[in-house]
N, C-alpha and C. Protein backbone atom coordinates (compact mmCIF):
# COMPACT_ATOMS: atom_id res chain seq x y z
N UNK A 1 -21.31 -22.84 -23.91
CA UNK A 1 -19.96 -22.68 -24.40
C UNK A 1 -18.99 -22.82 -23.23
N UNK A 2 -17.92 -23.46 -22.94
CA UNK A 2 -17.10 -24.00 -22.56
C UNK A 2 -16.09 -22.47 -21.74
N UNK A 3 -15.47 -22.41 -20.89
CA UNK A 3 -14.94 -20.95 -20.57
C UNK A 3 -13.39 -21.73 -20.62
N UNK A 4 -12.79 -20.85 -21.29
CA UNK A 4 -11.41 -20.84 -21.65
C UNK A 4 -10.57 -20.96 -20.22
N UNK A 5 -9.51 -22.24 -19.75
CA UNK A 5 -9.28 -22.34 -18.50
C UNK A 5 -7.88 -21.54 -18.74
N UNK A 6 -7.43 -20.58 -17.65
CA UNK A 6 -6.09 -19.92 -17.86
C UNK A 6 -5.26 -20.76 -17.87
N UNK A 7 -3.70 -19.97 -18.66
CA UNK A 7 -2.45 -20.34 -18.52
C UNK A 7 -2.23 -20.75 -17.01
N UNK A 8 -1.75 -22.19 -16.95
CA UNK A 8 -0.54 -21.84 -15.40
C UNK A 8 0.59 -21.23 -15.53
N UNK A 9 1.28 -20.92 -14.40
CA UNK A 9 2.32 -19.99 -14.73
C UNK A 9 3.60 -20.33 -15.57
N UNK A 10 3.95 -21.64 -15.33
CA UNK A 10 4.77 -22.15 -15.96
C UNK A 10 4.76 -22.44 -17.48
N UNK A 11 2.71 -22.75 -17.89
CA UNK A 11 2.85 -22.06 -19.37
C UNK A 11 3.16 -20.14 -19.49
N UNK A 12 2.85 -19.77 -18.63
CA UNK A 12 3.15 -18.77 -19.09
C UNK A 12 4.36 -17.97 -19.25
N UNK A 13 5.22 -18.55 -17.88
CA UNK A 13 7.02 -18.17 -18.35
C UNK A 13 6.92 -18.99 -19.45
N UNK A 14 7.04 -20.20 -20.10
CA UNK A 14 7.12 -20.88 -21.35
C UNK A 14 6.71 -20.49 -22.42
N UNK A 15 5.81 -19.68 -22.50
CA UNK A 15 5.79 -18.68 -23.38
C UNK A 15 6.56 -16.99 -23.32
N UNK A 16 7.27 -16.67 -22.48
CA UNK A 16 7.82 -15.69 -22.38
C UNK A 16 8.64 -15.31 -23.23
N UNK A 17 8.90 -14.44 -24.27
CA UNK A 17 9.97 -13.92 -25.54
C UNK A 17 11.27 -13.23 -25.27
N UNK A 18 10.52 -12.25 -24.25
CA UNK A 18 11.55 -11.62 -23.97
C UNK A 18 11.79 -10.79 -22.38
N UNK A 19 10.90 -10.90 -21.92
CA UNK A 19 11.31 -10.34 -20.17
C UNK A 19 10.35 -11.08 -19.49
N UNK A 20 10.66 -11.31 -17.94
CA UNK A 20 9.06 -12.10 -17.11
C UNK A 20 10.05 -10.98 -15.88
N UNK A 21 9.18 -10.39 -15.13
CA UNK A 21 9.68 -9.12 -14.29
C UNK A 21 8.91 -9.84 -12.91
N UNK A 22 9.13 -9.86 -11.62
CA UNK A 22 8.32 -9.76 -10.33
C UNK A 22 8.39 -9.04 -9.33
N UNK A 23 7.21 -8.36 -9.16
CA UNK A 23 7.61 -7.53 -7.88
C UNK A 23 6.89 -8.32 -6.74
N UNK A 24 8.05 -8.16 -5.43
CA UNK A 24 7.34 -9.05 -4.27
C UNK A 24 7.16 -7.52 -3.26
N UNK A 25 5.94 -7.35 -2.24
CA UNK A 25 6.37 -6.18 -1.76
C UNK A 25 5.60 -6.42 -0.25
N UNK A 26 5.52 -7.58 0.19
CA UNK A 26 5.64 -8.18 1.46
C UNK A 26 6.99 -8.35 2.68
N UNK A 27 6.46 -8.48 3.70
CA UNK A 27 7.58 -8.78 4.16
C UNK A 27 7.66 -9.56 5.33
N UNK A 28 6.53 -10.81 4.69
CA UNK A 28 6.64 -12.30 4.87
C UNK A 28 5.19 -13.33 4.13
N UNK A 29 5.65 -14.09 3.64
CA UNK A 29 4.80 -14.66 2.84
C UNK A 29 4.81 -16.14 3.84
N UNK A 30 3.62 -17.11 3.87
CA UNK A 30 3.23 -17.76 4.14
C UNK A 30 2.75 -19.31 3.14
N UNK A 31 3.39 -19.06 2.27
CA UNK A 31 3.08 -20.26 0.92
C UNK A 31 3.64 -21.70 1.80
N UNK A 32 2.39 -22.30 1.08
CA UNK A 32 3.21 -24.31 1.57
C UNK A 32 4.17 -24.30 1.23
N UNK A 33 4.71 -24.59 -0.04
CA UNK A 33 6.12 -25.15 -0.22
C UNK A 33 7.09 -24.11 0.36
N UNK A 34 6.93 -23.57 1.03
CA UNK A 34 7.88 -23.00 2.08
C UNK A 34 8.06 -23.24 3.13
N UNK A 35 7.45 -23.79 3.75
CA UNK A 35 7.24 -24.05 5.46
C UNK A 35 8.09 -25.12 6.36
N UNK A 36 8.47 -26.19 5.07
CA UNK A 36 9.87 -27.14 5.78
C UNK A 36 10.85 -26.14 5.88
N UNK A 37 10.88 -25.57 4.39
CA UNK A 37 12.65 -24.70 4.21
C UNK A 37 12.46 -23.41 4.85
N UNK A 38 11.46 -22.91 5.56
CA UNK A 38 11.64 -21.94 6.27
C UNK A 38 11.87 -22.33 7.75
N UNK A 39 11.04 -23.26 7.94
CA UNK A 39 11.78 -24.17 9.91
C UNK A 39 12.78 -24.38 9.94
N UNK A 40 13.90 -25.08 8.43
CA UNK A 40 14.65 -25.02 8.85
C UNK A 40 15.86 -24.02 8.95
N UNK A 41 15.70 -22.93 7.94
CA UNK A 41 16.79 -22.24 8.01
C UNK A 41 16.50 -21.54 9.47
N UNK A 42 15.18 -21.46 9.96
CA UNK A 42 14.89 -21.04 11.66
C UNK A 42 15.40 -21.42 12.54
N UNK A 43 15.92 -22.82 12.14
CA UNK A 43 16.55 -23.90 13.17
C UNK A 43 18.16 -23.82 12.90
N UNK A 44 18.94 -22.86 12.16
CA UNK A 44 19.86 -23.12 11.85
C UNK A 44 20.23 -23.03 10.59
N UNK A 45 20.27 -24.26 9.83
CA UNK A 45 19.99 -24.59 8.23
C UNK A 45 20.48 -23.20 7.63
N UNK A 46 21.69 -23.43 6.60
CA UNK A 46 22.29 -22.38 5.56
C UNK A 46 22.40 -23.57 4.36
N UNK A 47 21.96 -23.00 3.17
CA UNK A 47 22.55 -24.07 1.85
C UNK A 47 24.19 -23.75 1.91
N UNK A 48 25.11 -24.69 1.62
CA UNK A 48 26.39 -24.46 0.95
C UNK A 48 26.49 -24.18 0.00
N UNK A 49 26.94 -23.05 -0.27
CA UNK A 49 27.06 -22.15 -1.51
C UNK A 49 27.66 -23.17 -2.79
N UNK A 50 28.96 -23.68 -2.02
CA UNK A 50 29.58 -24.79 -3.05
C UNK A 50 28.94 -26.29 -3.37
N UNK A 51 27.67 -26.57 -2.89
CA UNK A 51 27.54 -27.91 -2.57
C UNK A 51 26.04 -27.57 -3.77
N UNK A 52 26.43 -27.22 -4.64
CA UNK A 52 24.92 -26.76 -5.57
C UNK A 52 24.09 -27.72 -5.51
N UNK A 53 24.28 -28.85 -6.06
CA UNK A 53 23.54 -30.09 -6.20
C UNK A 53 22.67 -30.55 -4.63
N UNK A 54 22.63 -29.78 -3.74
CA UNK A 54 22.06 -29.67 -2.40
C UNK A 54 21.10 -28.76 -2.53
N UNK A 55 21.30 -27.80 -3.14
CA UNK A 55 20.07 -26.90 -3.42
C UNK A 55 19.36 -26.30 -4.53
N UNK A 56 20.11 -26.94 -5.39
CA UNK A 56 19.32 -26.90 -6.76
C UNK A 56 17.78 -27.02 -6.64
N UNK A 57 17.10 -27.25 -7.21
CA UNK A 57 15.68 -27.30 -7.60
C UNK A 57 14.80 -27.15 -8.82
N UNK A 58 13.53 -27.61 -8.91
CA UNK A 58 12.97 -27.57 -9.79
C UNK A 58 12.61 -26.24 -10.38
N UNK A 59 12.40 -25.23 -9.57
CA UNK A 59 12.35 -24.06 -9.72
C UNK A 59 13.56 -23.23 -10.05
N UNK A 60 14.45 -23.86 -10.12
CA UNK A 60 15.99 -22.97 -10.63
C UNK A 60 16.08 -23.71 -12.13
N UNK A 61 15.94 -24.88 -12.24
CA UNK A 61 15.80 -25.33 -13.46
C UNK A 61 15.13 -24.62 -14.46
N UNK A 62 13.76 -24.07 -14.28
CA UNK A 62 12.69 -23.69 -15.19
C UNK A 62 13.17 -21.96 -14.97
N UNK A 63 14.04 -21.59 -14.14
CA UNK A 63 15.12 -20.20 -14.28
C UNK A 63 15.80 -20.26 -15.40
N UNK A 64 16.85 -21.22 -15.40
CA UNK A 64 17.75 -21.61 -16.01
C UNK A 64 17.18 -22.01 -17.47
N UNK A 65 16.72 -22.65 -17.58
CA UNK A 65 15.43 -22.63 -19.08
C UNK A 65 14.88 -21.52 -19.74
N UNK A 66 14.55 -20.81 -19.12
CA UNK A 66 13.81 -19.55 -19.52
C UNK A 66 15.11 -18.51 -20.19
N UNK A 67 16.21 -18.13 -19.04
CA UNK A 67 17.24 -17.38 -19.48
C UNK A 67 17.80 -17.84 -20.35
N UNK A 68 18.22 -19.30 -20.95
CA UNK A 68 18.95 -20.08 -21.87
C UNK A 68 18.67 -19.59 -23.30
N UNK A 69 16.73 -19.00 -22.85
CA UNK A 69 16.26 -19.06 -24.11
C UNK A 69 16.37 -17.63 -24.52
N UNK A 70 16.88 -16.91 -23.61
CA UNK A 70 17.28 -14.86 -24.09
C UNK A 70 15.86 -14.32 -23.63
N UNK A 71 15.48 -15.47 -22.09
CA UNK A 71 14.29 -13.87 -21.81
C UNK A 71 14.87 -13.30 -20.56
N UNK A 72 14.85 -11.86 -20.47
CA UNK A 72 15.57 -11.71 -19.14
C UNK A 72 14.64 -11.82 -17.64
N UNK A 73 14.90 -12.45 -16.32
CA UNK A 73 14.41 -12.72 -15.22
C UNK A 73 15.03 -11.37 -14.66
N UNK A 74 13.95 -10.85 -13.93
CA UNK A 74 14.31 -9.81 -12.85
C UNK A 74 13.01 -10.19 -11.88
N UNK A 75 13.64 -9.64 -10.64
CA UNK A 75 12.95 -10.06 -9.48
C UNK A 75 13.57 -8.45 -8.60
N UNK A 76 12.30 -8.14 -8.16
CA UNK A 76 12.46 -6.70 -7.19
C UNK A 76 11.71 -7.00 -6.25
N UNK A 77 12.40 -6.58 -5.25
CA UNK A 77 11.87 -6.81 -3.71
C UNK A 77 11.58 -5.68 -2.73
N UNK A 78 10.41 -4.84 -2.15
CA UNK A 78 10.54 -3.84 -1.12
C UNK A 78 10.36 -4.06 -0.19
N UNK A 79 11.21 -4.07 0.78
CA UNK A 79 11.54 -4.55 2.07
C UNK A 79 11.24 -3.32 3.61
N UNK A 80 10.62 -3.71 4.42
CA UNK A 80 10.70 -3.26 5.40
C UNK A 80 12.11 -2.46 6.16
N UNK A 81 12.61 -2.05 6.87
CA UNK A 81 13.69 -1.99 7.64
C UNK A 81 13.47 -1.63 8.84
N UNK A 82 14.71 -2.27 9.89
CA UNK A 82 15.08 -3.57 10.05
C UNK A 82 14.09 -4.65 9.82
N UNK A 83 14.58 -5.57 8.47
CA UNK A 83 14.31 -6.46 7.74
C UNK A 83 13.47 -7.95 8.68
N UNK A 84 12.36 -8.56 8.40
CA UNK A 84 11.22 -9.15 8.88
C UNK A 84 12.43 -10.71 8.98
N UNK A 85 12.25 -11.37 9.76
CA UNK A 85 12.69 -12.84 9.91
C UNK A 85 12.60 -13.85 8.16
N UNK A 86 11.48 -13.32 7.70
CA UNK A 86 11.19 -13.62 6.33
C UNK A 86 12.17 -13.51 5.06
N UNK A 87 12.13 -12.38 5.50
CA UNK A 87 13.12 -11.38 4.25
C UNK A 87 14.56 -11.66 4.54
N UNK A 88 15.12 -12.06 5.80
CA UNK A 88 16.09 -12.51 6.09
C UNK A 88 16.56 -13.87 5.47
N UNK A 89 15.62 -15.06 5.63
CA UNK A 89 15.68 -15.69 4.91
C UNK A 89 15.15 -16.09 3.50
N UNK A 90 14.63 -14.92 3.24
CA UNK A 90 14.53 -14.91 1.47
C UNK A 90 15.86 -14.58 0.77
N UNK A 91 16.62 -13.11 1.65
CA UNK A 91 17.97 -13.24 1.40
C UNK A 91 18.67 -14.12 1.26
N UNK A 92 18.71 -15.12 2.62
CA UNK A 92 20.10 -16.13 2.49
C UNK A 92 20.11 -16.90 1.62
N UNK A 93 18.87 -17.16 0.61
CA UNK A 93 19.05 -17.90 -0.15
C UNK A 93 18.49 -17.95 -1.71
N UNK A 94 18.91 -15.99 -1.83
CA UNK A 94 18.45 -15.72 -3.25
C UNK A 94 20.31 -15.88 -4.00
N UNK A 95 20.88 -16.26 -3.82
CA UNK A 95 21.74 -17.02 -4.14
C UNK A 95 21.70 -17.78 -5.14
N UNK A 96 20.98 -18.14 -4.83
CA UNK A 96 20.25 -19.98 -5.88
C UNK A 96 19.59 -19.14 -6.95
N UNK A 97 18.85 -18.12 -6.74
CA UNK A 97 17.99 -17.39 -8.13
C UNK A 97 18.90 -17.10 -9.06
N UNK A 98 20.31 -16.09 -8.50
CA UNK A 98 21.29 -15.94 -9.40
C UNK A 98 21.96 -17.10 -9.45
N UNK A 99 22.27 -17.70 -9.17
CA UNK A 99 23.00 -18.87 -9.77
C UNK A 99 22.50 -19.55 -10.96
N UNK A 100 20.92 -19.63 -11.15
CA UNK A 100 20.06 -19.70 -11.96
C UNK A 100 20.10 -18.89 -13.44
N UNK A 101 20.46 -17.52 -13.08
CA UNK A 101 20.50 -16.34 -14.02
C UNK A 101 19.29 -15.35 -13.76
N UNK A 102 18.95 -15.68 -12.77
CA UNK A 102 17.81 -14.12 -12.39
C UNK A 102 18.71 -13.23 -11.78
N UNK A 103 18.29 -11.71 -12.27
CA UNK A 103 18.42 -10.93 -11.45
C UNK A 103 17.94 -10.28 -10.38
N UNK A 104 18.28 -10.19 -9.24
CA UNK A 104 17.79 -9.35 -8.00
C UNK A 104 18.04 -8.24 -7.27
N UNK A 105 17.32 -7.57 -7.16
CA UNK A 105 17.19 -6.34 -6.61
C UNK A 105 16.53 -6.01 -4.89
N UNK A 106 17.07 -4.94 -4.42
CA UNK A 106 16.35 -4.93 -3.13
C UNK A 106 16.09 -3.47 -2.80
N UNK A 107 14.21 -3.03 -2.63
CA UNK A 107 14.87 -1.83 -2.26
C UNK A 107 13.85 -1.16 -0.80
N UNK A 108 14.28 -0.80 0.23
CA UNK A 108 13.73 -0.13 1.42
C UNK A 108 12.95 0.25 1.46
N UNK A 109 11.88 -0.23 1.57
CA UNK A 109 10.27 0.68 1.87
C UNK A 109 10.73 1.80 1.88
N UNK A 110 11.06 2.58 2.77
CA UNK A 110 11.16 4.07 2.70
C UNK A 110 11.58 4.76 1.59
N UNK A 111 12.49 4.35 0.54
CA UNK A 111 12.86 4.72 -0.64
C UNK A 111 11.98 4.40 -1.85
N UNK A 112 10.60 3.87 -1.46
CA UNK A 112 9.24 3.57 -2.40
C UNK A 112 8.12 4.49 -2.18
N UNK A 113 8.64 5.40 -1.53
CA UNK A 113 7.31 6.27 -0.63
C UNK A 113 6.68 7.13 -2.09
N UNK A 114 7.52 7.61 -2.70
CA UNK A 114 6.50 8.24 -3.64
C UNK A 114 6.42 7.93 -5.14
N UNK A 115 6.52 6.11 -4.80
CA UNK A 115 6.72 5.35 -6.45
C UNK A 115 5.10 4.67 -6.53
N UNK A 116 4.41 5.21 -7.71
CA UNK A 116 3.15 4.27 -7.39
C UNK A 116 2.76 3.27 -7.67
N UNK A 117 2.68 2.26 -6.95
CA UNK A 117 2.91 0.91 -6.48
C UNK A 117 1.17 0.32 -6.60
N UNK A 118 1.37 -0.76 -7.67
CA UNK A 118 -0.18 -1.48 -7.22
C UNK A 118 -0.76 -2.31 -6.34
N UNK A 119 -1.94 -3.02 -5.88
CA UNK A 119 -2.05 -3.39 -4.38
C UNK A 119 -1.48 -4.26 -3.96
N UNK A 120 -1.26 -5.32 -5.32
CA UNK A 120 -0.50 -6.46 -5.05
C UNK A 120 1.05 -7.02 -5.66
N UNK A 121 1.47 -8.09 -5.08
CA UNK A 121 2.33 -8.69 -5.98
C UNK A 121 2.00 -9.01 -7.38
N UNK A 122 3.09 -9.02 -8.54
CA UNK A 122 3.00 -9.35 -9.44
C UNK A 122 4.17 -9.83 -10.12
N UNK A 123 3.59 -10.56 -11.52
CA UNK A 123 4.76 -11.02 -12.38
C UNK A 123 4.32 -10.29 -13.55
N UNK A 124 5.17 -9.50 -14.47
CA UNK A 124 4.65 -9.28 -15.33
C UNK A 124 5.60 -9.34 -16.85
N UNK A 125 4.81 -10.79 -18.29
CA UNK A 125 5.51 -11.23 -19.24
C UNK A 125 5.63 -10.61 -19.89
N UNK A 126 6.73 -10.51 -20.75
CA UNK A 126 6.60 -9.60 -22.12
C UNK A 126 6.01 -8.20 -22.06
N UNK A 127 5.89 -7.69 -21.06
CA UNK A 127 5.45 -6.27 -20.98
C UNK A 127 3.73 -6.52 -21.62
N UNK A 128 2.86 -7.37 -21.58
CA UNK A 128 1.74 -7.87 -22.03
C UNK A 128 0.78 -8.63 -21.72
N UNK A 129 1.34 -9.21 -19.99
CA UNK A 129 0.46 -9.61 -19.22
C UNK A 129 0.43 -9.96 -17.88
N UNK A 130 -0.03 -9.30 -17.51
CA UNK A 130 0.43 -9.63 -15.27
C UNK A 130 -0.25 -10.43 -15.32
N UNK A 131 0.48 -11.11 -14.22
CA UNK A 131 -0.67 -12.37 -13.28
C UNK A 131 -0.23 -11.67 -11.75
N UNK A 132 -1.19 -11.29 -11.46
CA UNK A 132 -1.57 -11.03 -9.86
C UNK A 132 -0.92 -11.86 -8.83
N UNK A 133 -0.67 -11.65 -8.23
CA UNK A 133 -0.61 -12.92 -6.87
C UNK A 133 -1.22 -12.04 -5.42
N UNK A 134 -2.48 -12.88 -5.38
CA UNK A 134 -2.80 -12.50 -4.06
C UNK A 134 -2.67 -13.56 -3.05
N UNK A 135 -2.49 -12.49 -1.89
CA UNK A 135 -2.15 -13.15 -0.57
C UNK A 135 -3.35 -12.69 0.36
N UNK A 136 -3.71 -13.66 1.76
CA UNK A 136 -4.08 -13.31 2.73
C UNK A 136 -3.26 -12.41 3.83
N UNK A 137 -3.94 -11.78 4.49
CA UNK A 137 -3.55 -11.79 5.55
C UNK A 137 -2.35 -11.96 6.18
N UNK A 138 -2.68 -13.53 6.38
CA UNK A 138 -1.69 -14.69 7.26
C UNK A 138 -0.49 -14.82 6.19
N UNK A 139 -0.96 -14.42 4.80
CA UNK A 139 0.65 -14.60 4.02
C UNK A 139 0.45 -15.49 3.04
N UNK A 140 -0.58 -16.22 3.14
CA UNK A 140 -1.05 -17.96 2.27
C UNK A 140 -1.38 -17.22 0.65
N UNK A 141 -0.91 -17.76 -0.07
CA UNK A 141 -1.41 -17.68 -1.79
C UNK A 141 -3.07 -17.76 -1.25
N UNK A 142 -3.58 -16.83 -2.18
CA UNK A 142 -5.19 -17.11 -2.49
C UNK A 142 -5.19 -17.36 -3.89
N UNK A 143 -4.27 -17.39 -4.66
CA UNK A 143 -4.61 -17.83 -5.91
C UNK A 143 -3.96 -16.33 -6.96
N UNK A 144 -4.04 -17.02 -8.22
CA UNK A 144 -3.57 -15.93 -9.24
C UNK A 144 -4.73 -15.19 -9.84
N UNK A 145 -4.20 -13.95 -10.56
CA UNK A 145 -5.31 -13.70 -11.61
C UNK A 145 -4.60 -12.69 -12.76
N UNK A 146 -5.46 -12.88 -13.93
CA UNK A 146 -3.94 -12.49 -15.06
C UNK A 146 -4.91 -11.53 -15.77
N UNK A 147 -3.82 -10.08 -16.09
CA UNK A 147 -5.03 -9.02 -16.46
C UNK A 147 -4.04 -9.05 -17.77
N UNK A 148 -4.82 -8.06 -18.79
CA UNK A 148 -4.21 -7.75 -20.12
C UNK A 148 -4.26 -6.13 -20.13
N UNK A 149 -5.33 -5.68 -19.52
CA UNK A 149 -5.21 -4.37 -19.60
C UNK A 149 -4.43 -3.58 -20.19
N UNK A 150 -4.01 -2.63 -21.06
CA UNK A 150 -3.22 -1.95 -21.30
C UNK A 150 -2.75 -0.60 -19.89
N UNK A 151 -3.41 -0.60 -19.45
CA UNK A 151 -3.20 0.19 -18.19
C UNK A 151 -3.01 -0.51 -17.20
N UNK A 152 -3.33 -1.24 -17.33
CA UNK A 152 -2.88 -2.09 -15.85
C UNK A 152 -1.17 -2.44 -16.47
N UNK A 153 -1.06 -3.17 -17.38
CA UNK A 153 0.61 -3.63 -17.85
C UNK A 153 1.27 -2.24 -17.53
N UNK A 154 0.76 -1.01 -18.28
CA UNK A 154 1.86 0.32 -17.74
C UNK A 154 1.79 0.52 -16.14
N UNK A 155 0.76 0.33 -15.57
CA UNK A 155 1.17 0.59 -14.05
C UNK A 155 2.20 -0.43 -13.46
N UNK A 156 1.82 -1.57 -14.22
CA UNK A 156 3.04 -2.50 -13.27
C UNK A 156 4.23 -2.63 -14.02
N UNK A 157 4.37 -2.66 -14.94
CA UNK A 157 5.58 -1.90 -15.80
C UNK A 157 6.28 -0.91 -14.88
N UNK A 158 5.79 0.59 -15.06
CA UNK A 158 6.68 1.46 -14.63
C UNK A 158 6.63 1.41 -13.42
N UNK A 159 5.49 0.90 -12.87
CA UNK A 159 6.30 0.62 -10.89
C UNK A 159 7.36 -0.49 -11.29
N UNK A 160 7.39 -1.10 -11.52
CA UNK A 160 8.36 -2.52 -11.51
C UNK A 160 10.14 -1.51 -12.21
N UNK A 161 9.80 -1.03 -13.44
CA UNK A 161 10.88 0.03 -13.58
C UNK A 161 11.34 0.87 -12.56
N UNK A 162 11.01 1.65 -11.93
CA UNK A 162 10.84 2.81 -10.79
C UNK A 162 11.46 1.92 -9.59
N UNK A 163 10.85 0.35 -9.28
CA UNK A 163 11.77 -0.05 -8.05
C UNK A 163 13.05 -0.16 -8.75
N UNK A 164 13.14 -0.95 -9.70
CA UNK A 164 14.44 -1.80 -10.21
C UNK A 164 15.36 -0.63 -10.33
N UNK A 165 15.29 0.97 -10.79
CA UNK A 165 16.38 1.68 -10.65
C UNK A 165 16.52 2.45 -9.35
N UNK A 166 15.57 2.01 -8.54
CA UNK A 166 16.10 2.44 -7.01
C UNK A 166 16.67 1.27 -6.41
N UNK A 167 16.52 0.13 -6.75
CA UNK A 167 16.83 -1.07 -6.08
C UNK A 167 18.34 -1.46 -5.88
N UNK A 168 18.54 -2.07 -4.61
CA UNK A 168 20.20 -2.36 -4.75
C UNK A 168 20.43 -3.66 -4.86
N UNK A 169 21.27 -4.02 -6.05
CA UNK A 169 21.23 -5.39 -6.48
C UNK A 169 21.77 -6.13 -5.34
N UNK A 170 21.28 -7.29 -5.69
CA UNK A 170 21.45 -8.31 -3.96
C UNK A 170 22.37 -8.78 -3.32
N UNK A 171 23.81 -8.68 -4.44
CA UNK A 171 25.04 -8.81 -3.83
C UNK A 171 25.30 -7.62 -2.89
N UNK A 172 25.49 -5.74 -3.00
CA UNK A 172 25.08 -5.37 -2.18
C UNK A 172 24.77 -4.72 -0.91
N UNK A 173 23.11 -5.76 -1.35
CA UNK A 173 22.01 -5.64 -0.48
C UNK A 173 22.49 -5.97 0.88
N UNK A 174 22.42 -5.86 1.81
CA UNK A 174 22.92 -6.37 3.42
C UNK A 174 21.93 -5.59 4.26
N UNK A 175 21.34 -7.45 4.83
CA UNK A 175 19.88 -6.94 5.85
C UNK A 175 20.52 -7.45 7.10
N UNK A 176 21.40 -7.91 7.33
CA UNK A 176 21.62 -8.49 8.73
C UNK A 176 22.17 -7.44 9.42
C-alpha cells in the first residue's frame, strides 16, 4: 500500500479557513533562500519602503492571497536582547509581511521565561494542525513535520497565544 505523501506548505496555507499562526524563536536562521538577501542587507542594502514593486515577492503574494480570503496571518517572534545581526535584519524588512496583511509581533526572551514554549518553531492552521520546522544547529531547515495531535495543537496554540499577548507589535518593536 502506497504511504500517503504530505501536504506542502503552500497546500496547506491553501487550505487554511480561518487562522495560519507562526512562532519563530531563534535568533538566526540559516535557510538558502536567504543568503543573497541577507549579504546584502550586510553590505548595506535597505528595500525602499516606497519602491514596492522592488520588493514584492512571491511569498507576499501567497500573504496577500490567503488574507484576501478572511484567514488571519500572525507571525510571533522571541528575540534575544541586544538583538542577533539576524533579527536585525528580519526586522528591517518585516515591512513587506505587513504590507502583505500579516501581523507581527515581537517579544524579548526574557519576557517568555515562564510561558511554556515547545522545542521548536512552528506554524500552526486552523487551530488543527502544526507543521514543525526544524532547524540545525548552523540554522539550515532540516525539513518539516506536521502533527494533529490534539495536545500537541493546545500546546502550540496557547504558547503561540501567551507570546502574541506579551508581544509588541512590530511597528513598536525597536531593536536597533
Amino acid at each position: 500500500m502506497p504511504s500517503k505523501v504530505p501536504p506542502t506548505f503552500l497546500e496547506l496555507l491553501a487550505g487554511a479557513t480561518r487562522s495560519a499562526v507562526h512562532l519563530e524563536m531563534r535568533d538566526a536562521y540559516a535557510v538558502d533562500y536567504e543568503k543573497g538577501p541577507f549579504a546584502e542587507w550586510r553590505a548595506g542594502f535597505r528595500h525602499d519602503h516606497a519602491d514596492r514593486q522592488s520588493w514584492w515577492r512571491p511569498w507576499l503574494d501567497l500573504v496577500a492571497e490567503t488574507v484576501d480570503r478572511g484567514v488571519v496571518m500572525r507571525r510571533a517572534r522571541i528575540v534575544s536582547e541586544p538583538v542577533s545581526e539576524y533579527i536585525r535584519y528580519e526586522h528591517s524588512g518585516t515591512f513587506t509581511n505587513i504590507a502583505a496583511g500579516e501581523l507581527v509581533r515581537w517579544l524579548p526572551r526574557r519576557q517568555a521565561s515562564d510561558i511554556a514554549l515547545p522545542g521548536n518553531d512552528f506554524w500552526l492552521i486552523d487551530d488543527r494542525l502544526v507543521q514543525w520546522n526544524h532547524f540545525a544547529g548552523d540554522g539550515s531547515s532540516q525539513g518539516p513535520e506536521l502533527a494533529d495531535d490534539p495536545a500537541v495543537v493546545k500546546l502550540c496554540s496557547d504558547a503561540f497565544e501567551a507570546v502574541w499577548n506579551r508581544g509588541i507589535p512590530h511597528d513598536q518593536y525597536k531593536c536597533d
